[in-house]
Protein backbone atom coordinates (compact mmCIF):
# COMPACT_ATOMS: atom_id res chain seq x y z
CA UNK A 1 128.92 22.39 111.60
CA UNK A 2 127.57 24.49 108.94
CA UNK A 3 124.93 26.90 110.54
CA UNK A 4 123.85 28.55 107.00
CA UNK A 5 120.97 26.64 107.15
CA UNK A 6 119.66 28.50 110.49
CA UNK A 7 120.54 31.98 109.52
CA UNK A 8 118.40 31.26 106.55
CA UNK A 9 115.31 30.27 108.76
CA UNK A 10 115.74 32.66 110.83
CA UNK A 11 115.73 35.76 108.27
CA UNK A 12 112.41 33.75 106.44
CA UNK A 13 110.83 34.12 110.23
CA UNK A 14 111.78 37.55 110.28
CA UNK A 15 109.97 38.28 106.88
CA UNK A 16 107.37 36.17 108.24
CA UNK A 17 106.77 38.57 111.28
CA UNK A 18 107.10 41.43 109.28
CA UNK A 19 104.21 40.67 106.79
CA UNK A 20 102.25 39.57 110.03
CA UNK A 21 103.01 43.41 111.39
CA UNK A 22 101.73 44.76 108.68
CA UNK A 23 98.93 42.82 108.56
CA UNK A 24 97.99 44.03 112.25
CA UNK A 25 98.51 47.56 111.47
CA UNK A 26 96.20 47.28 108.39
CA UNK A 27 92.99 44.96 110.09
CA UNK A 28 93.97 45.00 113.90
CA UNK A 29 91.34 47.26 114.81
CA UNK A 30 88.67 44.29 113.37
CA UNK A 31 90.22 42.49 116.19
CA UNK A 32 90.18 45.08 118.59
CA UNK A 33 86.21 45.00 118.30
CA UNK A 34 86.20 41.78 119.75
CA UNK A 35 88.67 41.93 122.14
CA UNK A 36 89.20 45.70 123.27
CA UNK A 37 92.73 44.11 125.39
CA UNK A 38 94.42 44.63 121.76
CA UNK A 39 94.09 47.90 121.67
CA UNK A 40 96.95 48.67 123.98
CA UNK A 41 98.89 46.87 121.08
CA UNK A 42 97.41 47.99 118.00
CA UNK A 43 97.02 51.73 118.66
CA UNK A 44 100.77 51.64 119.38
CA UNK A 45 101.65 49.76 116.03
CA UNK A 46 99.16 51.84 113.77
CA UNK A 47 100.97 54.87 115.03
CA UNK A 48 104.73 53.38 114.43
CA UNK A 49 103.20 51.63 110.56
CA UNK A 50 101.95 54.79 109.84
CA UNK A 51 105.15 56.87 110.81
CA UNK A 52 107.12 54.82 108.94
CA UNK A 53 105.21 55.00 105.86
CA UNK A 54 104.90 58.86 106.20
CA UNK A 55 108.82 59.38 107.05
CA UNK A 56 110.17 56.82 104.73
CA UNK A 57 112.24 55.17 107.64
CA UNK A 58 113.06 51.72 107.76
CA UNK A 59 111.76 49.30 109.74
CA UNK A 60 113.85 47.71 111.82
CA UNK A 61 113.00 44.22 110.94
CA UNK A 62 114.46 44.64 107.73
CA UNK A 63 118.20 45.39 108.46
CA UNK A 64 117.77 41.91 110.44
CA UNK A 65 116.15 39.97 107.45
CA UNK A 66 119.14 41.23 105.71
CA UNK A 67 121.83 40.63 108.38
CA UNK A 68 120.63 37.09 108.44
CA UNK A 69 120.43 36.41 104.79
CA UNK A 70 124.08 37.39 104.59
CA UNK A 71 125.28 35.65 107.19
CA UNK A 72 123.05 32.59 105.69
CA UNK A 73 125.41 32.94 102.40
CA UNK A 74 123.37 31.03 99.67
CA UNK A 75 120.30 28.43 101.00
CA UNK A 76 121.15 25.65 98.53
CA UNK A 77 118.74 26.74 95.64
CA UNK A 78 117.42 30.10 94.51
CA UNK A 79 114.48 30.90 96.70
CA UNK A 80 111.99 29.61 99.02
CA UNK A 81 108.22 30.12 99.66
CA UNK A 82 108.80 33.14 101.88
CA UNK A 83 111.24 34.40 98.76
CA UNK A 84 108.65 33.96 96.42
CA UNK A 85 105.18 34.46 97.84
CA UNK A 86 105.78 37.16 100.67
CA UNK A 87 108.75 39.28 99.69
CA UNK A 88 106.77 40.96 96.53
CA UNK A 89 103.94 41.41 99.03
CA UNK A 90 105.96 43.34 101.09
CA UNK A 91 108.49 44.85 99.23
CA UNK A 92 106.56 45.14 95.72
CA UNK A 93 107.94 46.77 92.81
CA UNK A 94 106.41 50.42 92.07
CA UNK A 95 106.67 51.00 95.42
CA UNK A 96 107.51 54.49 95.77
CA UNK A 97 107.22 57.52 98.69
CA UNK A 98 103.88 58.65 96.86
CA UNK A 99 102.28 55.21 97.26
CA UNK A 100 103.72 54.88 100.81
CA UNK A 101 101.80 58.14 101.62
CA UNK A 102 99.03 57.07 100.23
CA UNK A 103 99.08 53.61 102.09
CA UNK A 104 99.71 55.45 104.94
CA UNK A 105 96.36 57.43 104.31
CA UNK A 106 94.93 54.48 103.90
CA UNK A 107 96.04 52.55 107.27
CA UNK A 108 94.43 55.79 109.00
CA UNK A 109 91.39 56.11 106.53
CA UNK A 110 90.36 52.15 107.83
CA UNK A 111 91.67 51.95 111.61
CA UNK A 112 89.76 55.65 111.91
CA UNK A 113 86.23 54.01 110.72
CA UNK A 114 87.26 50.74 112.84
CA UNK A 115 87.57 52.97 115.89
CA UNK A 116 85.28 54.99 115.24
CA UNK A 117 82.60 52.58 115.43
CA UNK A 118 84.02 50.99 118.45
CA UNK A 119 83.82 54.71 120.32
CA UNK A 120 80.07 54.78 119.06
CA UNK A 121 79.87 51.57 120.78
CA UNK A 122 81.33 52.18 123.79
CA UNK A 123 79.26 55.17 124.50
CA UNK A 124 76.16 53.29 124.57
């Protein structure tokens, strides 16, 4: 039974989760003002996102994605959604360790003011 088909899935759910990573790191702390829980989970990830970025490691998640798309050989046809849609999102061209810094900057610029405000409002 030819299993190419799962490997393939599975390294699409893999970029899935990645882009949804990132997307907690960037705007979790907008959910952490409603439910305060999170921020067990998002300080944690804000700090690793942001490391990353500023270190120019690699995420773990991607040695997977890639570990699965070659044991997925070829899918059939030349891309799929996740290929086309979410993989320049992530990965985009340009990107180099000058813009990570800066997005880095960023992630702390926005999750400071989101905390910030949460602190104020806590203190009340």
């Amino acid at each position: 039974m030819e299993l190419t088909w799962l490997y393939r899935l599975a390294a699409d759910a893999v970029v899935v989760l990645h882009g949804l990573f990132i997307l907690f790191v960037i705007g979790g702390g907008l959910l952490v003002l409603k439910w305060r829980w999170l921020l067990a989970l998002h300080l944690p990830a804000v700090l690793w996102g942001v490391t990353v970025e500023a270190l120019h490691l690699i995420c773990p998640l991607t040695p997977l994605e890639n570990h699965l798309r070659r044991a997925a050989g070829e899918a059939g046809y030349p891309g799929s959604y996740v290929d086309h849609y979410l993989l320049p999102l992530i990965y985009p061209a340009g990107l180099t360790p000058q813009v990570q810094l800066y997005l880095g900057a960023l992630i702390v610029v926005i999750n400071g003011l989101v905390y910030a405000h949460l602190w104020r409002s806590m203190r009340r």
